[in-house]
Every structure is written in C-alpha cells, then in structure tokens.
Protein backbone atom coordinates (compact mmCIF):
# COMPACT_ATOMS: atom_id res chain seq x y z
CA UNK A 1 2.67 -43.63 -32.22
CA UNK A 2 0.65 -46.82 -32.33
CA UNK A 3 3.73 -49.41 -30.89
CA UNK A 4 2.94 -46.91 -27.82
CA UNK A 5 -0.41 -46.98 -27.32
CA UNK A 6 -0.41 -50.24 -24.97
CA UNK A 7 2.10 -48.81 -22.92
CA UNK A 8 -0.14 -45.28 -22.61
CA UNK A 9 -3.22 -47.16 -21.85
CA UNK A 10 -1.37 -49.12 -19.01
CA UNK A 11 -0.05 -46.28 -17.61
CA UNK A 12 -3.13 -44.80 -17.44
CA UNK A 13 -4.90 -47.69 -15.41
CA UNK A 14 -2.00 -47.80 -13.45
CA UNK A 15 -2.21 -43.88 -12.30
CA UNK A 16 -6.29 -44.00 -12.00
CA UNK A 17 -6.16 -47.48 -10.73
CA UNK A 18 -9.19 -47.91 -12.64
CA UNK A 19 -9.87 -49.58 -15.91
CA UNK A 20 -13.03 -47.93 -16.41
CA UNK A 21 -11.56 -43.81 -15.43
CA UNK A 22 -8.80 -45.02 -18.03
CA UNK A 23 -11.54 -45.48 -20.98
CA UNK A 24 -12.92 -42.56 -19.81
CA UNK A 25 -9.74 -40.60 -19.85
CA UNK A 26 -8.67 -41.80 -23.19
CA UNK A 27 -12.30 -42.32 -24.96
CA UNK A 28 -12.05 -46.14 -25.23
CA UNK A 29 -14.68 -48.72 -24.31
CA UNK A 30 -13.88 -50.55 -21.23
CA UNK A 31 -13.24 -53.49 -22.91
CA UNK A 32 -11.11 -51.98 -25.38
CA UNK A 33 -8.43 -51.19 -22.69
CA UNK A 34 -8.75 -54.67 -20.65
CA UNK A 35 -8.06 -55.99 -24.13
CA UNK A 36 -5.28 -53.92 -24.53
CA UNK A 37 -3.30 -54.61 -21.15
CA UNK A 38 -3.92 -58.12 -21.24
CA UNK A 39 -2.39 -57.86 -24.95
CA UNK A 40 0.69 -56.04 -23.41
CA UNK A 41 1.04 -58.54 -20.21
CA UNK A 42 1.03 -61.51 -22.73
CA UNK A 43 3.72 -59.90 -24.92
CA UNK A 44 5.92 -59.25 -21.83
CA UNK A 45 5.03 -62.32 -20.58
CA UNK A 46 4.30 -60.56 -17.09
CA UNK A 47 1.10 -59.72 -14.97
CA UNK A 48 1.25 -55.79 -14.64
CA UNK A 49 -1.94 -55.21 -12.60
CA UNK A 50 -3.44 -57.06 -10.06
CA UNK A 51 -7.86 -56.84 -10.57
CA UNK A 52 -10.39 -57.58 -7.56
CA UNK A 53 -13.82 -56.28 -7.67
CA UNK A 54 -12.67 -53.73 -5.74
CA UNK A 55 -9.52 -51.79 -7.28
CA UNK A 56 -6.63 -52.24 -8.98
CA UNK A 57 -3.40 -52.90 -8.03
CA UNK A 58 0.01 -53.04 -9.44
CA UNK A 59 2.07 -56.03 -8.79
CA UNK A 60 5.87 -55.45 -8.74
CA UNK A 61 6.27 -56.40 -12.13
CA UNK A 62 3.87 -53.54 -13.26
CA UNK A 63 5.08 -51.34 -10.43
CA UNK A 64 8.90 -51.31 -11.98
CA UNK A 65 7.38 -51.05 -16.05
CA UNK A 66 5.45 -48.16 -15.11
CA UNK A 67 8.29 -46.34 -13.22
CA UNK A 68 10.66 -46.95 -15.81
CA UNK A 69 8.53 -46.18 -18.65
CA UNK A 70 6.31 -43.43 -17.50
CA UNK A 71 9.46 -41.04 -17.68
CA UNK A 72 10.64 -42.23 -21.61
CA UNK A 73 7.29 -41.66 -22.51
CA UNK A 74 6.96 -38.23 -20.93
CA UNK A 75 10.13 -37.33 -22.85
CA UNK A 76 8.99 -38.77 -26.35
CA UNK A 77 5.95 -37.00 -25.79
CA UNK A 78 8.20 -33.66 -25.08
CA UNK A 79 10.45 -34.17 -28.15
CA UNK A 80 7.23 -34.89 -30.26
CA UNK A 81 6.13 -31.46 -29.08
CA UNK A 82 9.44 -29.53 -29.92
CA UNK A 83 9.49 -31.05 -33.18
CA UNK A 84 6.10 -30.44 -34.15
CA UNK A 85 6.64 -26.99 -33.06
CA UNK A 86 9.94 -26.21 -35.22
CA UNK A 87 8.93 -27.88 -38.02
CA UNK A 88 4.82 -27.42 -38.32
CA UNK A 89 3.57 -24.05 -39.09
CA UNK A 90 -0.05 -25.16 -38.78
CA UNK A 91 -0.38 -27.63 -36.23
CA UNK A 92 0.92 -27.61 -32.62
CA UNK A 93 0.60 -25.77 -29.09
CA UNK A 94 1.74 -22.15 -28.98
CA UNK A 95 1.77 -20.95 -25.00
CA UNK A 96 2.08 -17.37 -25.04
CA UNK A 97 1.93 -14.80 -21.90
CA UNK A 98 0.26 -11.27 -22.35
CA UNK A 99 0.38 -8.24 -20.04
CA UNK A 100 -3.69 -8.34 -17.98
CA UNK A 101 -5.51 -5.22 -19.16
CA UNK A 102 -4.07 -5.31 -22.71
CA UNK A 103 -4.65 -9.32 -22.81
CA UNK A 104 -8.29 -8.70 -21.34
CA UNK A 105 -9.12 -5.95 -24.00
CA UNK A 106 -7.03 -7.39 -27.61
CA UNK A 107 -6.93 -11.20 -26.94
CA UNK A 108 -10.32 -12.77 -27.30
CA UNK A 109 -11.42 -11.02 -30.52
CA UNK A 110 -7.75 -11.54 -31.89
CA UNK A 111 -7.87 -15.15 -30.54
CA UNK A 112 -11.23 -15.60 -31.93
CA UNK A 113 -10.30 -14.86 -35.33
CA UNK A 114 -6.65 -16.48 -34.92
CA UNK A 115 -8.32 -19.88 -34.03
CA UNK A 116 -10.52 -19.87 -37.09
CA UNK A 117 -7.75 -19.27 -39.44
CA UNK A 118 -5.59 -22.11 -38.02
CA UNK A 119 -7.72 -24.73 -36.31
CA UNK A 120 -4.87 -26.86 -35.29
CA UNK A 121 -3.11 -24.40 -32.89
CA UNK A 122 -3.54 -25.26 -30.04
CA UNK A 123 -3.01 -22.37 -27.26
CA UNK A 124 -1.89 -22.04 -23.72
CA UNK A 125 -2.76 -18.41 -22.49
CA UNK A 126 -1.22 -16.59 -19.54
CA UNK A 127 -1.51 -13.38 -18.70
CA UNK A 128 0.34 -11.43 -15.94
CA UNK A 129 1.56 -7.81 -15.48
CA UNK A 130 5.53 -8.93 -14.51
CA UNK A 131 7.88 -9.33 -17.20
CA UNK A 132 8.44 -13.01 -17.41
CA UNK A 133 11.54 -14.91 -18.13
CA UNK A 134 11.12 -15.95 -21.37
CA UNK A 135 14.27 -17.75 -21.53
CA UNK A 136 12.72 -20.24 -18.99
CA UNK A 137 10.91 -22.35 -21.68
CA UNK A 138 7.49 -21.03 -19.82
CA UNK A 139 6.37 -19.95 -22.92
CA UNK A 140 7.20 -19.52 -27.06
CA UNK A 141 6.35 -15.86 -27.01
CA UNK A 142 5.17 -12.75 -25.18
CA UNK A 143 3.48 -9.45 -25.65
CA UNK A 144 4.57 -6.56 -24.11
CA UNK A 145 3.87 -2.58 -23.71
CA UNK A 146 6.90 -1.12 -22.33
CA UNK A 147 9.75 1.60 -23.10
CA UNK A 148 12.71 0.52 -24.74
CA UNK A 149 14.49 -3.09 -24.29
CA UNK A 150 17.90 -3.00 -22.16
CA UNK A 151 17.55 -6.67 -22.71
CA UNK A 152 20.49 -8.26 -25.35
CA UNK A 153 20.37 -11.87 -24.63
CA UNK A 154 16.52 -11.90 -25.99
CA UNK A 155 14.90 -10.54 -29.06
CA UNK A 156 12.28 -7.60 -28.96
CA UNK A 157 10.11 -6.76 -32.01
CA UNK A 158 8.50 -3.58 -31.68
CA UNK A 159 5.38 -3.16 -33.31
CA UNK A 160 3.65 0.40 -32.78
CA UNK A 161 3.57 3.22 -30.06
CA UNK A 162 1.55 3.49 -27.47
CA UNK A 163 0.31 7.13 -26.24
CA UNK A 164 0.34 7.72 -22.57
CA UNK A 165 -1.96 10.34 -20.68
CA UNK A 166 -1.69 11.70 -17.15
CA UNK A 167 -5.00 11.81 -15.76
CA UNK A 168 -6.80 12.46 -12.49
CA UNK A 169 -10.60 13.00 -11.27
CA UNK A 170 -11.70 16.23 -11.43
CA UNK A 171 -13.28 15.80 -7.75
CA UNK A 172 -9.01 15.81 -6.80
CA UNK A 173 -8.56 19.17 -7.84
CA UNK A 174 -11.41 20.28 -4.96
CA UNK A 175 -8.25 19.23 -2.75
CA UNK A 176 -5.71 20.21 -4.34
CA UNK A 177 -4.31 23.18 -6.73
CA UNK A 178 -4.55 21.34 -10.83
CA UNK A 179 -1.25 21.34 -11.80
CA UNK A 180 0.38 23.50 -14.72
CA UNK A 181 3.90 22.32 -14.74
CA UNK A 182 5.50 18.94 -14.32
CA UNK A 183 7.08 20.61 -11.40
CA UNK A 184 4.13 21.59 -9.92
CA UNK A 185 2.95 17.63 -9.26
CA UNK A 186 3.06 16.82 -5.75
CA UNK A 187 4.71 13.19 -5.59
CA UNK A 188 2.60 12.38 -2.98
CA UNK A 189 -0.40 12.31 -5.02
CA UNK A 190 1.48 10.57 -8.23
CA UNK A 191 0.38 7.14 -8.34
CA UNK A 192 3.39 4.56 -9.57
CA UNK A 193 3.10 1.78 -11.78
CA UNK A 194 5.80 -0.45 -11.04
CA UNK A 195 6.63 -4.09 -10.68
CA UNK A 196 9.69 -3.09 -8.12
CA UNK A 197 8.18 -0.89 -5.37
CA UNK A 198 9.87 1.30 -6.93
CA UNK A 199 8.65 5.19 -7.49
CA UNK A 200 7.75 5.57 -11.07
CA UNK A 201 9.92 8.33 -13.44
CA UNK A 202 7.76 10.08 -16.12
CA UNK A 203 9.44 12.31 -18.23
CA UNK A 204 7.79 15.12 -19.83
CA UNK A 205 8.67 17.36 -22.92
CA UNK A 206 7.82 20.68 -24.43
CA UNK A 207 10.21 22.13 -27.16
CA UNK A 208 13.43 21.95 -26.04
CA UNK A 209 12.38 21.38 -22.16
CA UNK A 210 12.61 18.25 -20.72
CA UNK A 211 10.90 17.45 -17.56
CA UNK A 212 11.91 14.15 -15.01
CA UNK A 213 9.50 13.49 -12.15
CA UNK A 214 9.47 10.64 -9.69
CA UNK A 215 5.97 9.44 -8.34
CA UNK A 216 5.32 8.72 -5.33
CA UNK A 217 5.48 5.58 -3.24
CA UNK A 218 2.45 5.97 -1.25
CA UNK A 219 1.10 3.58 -3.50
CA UNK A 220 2.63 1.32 -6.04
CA UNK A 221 1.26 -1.06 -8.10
CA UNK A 222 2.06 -3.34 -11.09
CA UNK A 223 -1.07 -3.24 -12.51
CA UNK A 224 -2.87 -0.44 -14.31
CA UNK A 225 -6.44 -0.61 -14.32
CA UNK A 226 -5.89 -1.02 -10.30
CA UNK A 227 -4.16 2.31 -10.93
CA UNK A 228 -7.10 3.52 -12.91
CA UNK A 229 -9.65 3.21 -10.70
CA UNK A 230 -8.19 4.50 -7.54
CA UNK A 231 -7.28 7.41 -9.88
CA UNK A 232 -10.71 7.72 -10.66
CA UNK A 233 -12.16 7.72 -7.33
CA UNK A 234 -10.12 10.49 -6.16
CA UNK A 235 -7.11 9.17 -5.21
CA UNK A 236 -4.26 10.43 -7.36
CA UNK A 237 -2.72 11.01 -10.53
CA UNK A 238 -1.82 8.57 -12.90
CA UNK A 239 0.27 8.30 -16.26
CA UNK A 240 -1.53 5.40 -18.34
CA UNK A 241 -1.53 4.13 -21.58
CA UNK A 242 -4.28 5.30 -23.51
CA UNK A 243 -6.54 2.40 -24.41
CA UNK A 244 -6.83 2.53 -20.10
CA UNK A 245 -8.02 5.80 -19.90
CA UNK A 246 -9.81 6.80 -22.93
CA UNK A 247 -13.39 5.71 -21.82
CA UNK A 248 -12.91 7.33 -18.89
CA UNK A 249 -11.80 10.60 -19.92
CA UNK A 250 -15.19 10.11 -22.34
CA UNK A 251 -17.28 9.42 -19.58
CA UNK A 252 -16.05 12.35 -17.17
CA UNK A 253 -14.60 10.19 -14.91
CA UNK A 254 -10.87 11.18 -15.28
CA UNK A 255 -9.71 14.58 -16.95
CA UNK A 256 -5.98 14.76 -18.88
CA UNK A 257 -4.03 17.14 -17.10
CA UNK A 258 -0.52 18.77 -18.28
CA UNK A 259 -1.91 18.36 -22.06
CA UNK A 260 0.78 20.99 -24.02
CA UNK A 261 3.41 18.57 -22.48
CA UNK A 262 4.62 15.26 -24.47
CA UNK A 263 5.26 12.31 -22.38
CA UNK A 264 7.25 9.55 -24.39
CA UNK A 265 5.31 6.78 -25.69
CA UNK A 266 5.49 3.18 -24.59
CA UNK A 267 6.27 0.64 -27.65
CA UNK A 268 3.68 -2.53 -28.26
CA UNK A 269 6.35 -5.73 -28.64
CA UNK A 270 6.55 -9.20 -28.76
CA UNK A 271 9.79 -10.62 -27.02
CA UNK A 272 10.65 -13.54 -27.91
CA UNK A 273 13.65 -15.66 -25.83
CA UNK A 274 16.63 -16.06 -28.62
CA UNK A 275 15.86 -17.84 -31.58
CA UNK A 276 17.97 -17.89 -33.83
CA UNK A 277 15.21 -18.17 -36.48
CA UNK A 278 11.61 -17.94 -35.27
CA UNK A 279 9.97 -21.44 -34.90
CA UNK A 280 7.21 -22.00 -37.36
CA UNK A 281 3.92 -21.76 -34.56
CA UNK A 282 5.81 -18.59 -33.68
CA UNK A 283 6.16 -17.01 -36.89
CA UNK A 284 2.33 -18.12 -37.64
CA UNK A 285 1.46 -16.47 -34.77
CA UNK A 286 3.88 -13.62 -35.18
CA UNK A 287 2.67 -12.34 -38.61
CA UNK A 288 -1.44 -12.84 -37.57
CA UNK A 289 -0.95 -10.51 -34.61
CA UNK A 290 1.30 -7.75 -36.39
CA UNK A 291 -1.61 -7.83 -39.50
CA UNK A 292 -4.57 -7.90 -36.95
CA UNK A 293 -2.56 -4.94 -35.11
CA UNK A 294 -2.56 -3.22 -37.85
CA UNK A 295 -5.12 -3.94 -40.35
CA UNK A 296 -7.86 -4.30 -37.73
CA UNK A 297 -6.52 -2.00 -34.83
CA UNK A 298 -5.17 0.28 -37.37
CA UNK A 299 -2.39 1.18 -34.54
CA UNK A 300 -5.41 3.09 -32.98
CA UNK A 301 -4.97 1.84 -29.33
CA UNK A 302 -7.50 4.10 -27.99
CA UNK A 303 -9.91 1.82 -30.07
CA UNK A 304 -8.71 -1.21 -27.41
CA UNK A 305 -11.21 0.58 -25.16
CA UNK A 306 -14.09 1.24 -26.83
C-alpha cells in the first residue's frame, strides 16, 4: 500500500545501513529514498537515522520505530499474502513440494507450460523424497507417489496408477541363481526403499496367490534413483516405479525379473493439508496438473523417462 511505502523504504536503510543498497534493493534512485526518509522524519517529527560519510546509523528514535514496526509490517505483508491466495485465482505465490526423481523428470516441462498460462503465479519449489507435514503451513500443496493414504486429518486426491517393476542387472544373476518365485528372493540382495530404515514389504500376486516379502536392510534408502543405480551396477534387486526403470530396462542395463507376478501399483496424488474448500492458487494449480497428467502424459508414466 502506498501510506506504507515510507515506512518500507526506512526499514530498508535501516537493515542495509545504506541509503544507496536500499535503492538498489527496492529499484529507486538514491535520491528518491533520502527524499523519502527525510519526508517520514518530518512527519514524525523525529530524526530516524543518523548519516556521516561513512555509514548509517540509527538513533534511538529510529532504533525503537523500526523494532516496533518491522514486525506489523511483516504481518500485513503475511495477511496480504493469505488473502491474495484465498481469494485470487490468478495472481499470487503457490509453494509446492514434489517427491526428487518424479519432480526432476515432470516439473520443468509442466512448470514451463504452467507459467505461461498464468504469468502471475508466482512459485516456490521444493522437492524432497520424505513425506512432509503439510499441515505445517510449509507449503499449499504436494505431489506424491505412494500406496494408499492412512492419513484422515489431510486430504489425498489420487490421480492415476503407477506400475512398479522388480528389476536387477543381469551381471547379478552370474552370482546368484535368477529368481522364479517371490519366495525364492534372497532378502539380502532386496534393496529397500524406505524413509524409516525400515525393510521394505512388496507384495506380489498371481491368481488367487498372494505373495509378502520383506527386503533387506543391508541397504536402505529413501530415494530411488540412488536405488536404481546401485541396482544397476550389480548390487541388488529393486522394486521401482516404472518411469525409473524403463530406460534402463531399454538400454540393457537392468532386466524385469518375476514378470507373470503382479505387484500392486503405487497411486500419483496431490495431498493437500485440510481445506475445507481448495484455495483459489490451489485449485488453479490443481486442475493444470491433473489436465497436463492426463492430456499430455496420457497416464503413460513410462513416458516420464523417455
């Protein structure tokens, strides 16, 4: 707001301690913020900063306005924000987190084509393999590729499956017997994706026969290209989505193994902490991603990879 703007550009001087880093910060001239603090000490009717050809100091005056008002405006500028976001579909920041190989792979061409269509979103982008607490206020939404929600106090909007593959390098079966059966994997060689240290349970199907294995703990790991490339250098089998794997089955340098058994798919989401109703940015951003996911994509995540 413009009443605010003298206060802004003081506080600015008075954290740089610098007239000329505050133009430079806030794209004025350097006259056009001396102009503007002198304009705000004469309406106080107080000297707020203290100039010598040197620096610039606050005197206690300006000391006491700027710790008293350097709060308010932090929390006008964070109500601003929350408005803006509930009530502008078009026009705001959206901070969303993504899981790191799927964000890597889907993000910048969805991003890409996201920013043209709205210009005015602006976006803060995390991405990390844990499953963050979105009730935190760290960010408006996430996306997610996991099994089912246990969650209740948070909403989860599945999208489409994802396919998983158990794969290993060929070179691993010059070591050890390929196996047939479910029962026939040796845990020790099972590679576990898991955020807990946890060993990892895949479950396998054929007809009426279900199949629960534990992997191993010999190594453990929340992320799965990590997974992917010690599994491709010999080290292990891994079950993987299939936009992970898919060039490298192509390429020879992992084989699917256990192929006439079904393993349950994992579900694309976004998770969302509980709205009641979906915020504006959110439900922009909500409906571009599931039209891009499937228009684009055409729920072909093997195409992720190529």
């Amino acid at each position: 707001m413009q009443d605010l703007k003298p206060i802004r550009v003081f506080l600015e001087v008075a954290a740089l301690r610098s007239f000329a880093g505050a133009a430079r910060s806030l794209r004025m001239t350097p006259a056009s913020v001396t102009r503007i603090v002198a304009g705000l000490e004469t309406d106080l009717g107080q000297q707020l900063l203290v100039r010598t050809t040197r620096q610039v100091s606050l005197t206690s005056a300006g000391a006491l306005i700027a710790a008293r008002y350097r709060p308010v405006i932090e929390e006008f500028d964070r109500v601003t924000q929350d408005i803006n976001r509930a009530t502008r579909p078009d026009r705001g920041r959206l901070a969303l987190n993504a899981p790191m190989s799927l964000g890597l792979r889907l993000l910048p061409a969805m991003l890409d084509g996201f920013r043209l269509a709205y210009p005015n979103i602006a976006l803060d982008v995390q991405m990390t393999d844990a499953l963050v607490d979105i009730v935190d206020g760290a960010c408006d939404l996430a996306i997610r590729i996991s099994g089912a929600p246990t969650d209740k106090s948070t909403i989860w909007r599945k999208l489409c499956e994802v396919p998983r593959v158990t794969v290993a390098a060929p070179s691993l079966f010059n070591r050890i017997p390929q196996p047939q059966t479910p029962e026939e994997l040796d845990p020790a060689y099972c590679l576990s994706y898991s955020a807990r240290r946890a060993p990892e349970v895949w479950t396998y199907r054929k007809g009426p026969m279900k199949r629960v294995i534990h992997a191993g703990t010999e190594i453990v790991s929340n992320n799965g290209e990590f997974l992917y490339h010690l599994a491709a250098a010999g080290n292990g089998i891994v079950t993987l989505p299939s936009f992970l794997v898919q060039d490298g089955i192509a390429r020879g340098e992992v084989m699917p193994i256990l192929t006439d058994w079904e393993i349950p798919p994992l579900y694309l989401m976004l998770y969302y902490p509980p709205y009641d109703v979906l915020p504006p940015l959110v439900a922009t951003f909500t409906e571009f991603f599931e039209t891009y996911i499937r228009d684009v994509q055409g729920f072909d995540f093997g195409a992720l990879a190529r």
